[in-house]
Structure formats: C-alpha cells, structure tokens
Protein backbone atom coordinates (compact mmCIF):
# COMPACT_ATOMS: atom_id res chain seq x y z
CA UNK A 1 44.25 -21.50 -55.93
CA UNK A 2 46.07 -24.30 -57.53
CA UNK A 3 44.56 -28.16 -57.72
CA UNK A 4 47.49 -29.14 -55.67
CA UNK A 5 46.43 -26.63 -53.25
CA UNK A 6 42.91 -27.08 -52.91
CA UNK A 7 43.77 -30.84 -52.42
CA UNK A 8 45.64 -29.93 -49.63
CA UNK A 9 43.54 -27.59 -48.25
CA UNK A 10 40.35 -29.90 -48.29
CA UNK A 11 42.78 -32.88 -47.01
CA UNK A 12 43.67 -30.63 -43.73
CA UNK A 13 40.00 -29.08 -43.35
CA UNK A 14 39.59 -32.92 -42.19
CA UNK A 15 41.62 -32.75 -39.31
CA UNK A 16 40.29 -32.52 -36.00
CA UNK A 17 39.76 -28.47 -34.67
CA UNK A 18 42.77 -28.30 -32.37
CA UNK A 19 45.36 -30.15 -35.50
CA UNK A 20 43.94 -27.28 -37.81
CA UNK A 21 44.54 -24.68 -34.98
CA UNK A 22 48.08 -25.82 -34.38
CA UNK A 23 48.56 -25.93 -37.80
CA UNK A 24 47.33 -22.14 -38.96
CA UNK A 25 49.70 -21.20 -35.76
CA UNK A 26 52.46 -22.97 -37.29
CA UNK A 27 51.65 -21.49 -41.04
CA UNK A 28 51.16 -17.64 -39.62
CA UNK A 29 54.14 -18.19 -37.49
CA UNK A 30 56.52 -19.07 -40.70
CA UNK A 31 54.96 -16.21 -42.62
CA UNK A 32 56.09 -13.92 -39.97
CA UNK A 33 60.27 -15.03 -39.89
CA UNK A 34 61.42 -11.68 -41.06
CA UNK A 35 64.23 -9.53 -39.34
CA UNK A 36 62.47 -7.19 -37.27
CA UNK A 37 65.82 -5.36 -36.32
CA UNK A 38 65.01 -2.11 -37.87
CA UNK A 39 61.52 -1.78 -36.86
CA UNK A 40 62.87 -2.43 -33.09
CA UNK A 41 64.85 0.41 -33.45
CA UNK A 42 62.57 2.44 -35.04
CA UNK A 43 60.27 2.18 -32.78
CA UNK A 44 63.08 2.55 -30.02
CA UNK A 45 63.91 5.84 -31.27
CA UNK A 46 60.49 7.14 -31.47
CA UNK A 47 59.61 6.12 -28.01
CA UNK A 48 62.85 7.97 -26.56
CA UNK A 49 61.75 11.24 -29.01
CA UNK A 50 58.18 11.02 -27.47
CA UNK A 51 59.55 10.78 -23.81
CA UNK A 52 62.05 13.58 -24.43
CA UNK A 53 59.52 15.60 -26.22
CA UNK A 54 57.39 14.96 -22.99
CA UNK A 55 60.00 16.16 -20.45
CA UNK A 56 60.93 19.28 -22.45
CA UNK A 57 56.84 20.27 -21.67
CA UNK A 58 56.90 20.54 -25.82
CA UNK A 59 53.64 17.84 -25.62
CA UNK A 60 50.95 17.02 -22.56
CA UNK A 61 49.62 14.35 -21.76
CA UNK A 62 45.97 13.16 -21.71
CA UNK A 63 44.14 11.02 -19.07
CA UNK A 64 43.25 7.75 -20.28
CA UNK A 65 39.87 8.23 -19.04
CA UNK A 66 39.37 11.09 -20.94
CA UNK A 67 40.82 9.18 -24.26
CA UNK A 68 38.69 6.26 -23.44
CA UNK A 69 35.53 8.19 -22.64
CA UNK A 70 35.84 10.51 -26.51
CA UNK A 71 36.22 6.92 -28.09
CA UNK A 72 33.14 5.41 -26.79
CA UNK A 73 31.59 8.79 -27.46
CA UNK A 74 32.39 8.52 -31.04
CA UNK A 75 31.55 4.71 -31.09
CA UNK A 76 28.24 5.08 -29.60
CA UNK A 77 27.57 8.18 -32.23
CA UNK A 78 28.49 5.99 -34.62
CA UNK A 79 26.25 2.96 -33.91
C-alpha cells in the first residue's frame, strides 16, 4: 500500500463506526459501476432454457426439502 494510502486509511479508521460503514458502502458501491447488460441477458436466457427444458419433461425437479435436508447431511458429515 502506498504512504499516501496508509495515511488515508489510518485518517478514516478514526471516524466514528457508522461514517466508516457509510463510507465502505460508498467505496464497494463505486467498485461495482460496470454495465451489467450482458450478464442480465445471460442469465435471462438461461432461465427461459431451464424453464423450457422443464416443460419439455427433459429435467425434474427436486423438493427443496429434499435439497436442503442432503446439504445439512453433508454439512453435519463434514463438521
């Protein structure tokens, strides 16, 4: 990290807890400005290819308490 950096950073660790939370929202937030356009439609078009594959019978789908119940089956294993 640069000295200007660190100067800045030890500056704003100073700052009252809700001013630092504000600001990290405000620093992810500008970090995050890119042009999500294509990943929208990506993900469009892969939700309307699951739901047709769904309708056409080509896929089935699972209860969510059976999904639920093999994940805390493996995280309990796991422990």
């Amino acid at each position: 990290m640069s000295s200007k950096v660190e100067k800045l950073a030890l500056e704003l660790l100073g700052l009252p807890a809700s001013a630092r939370a504000e600001l990290a929202r405000r620093l992810i937030t500008s970090l995050d400005e890119t042009d999500d356009g294509d990943v929208d439609a990506l993900w469009i078009e892969e939700a309307e290819r699951r739901l047709s594959e769904l309708r056409e019978g080509k896929v089935q789908t699972v209860p969510a308490e059976q999904v639920l119940g093999e994940i805390r089956g493996k995280l309990e294993y796991s422990s």
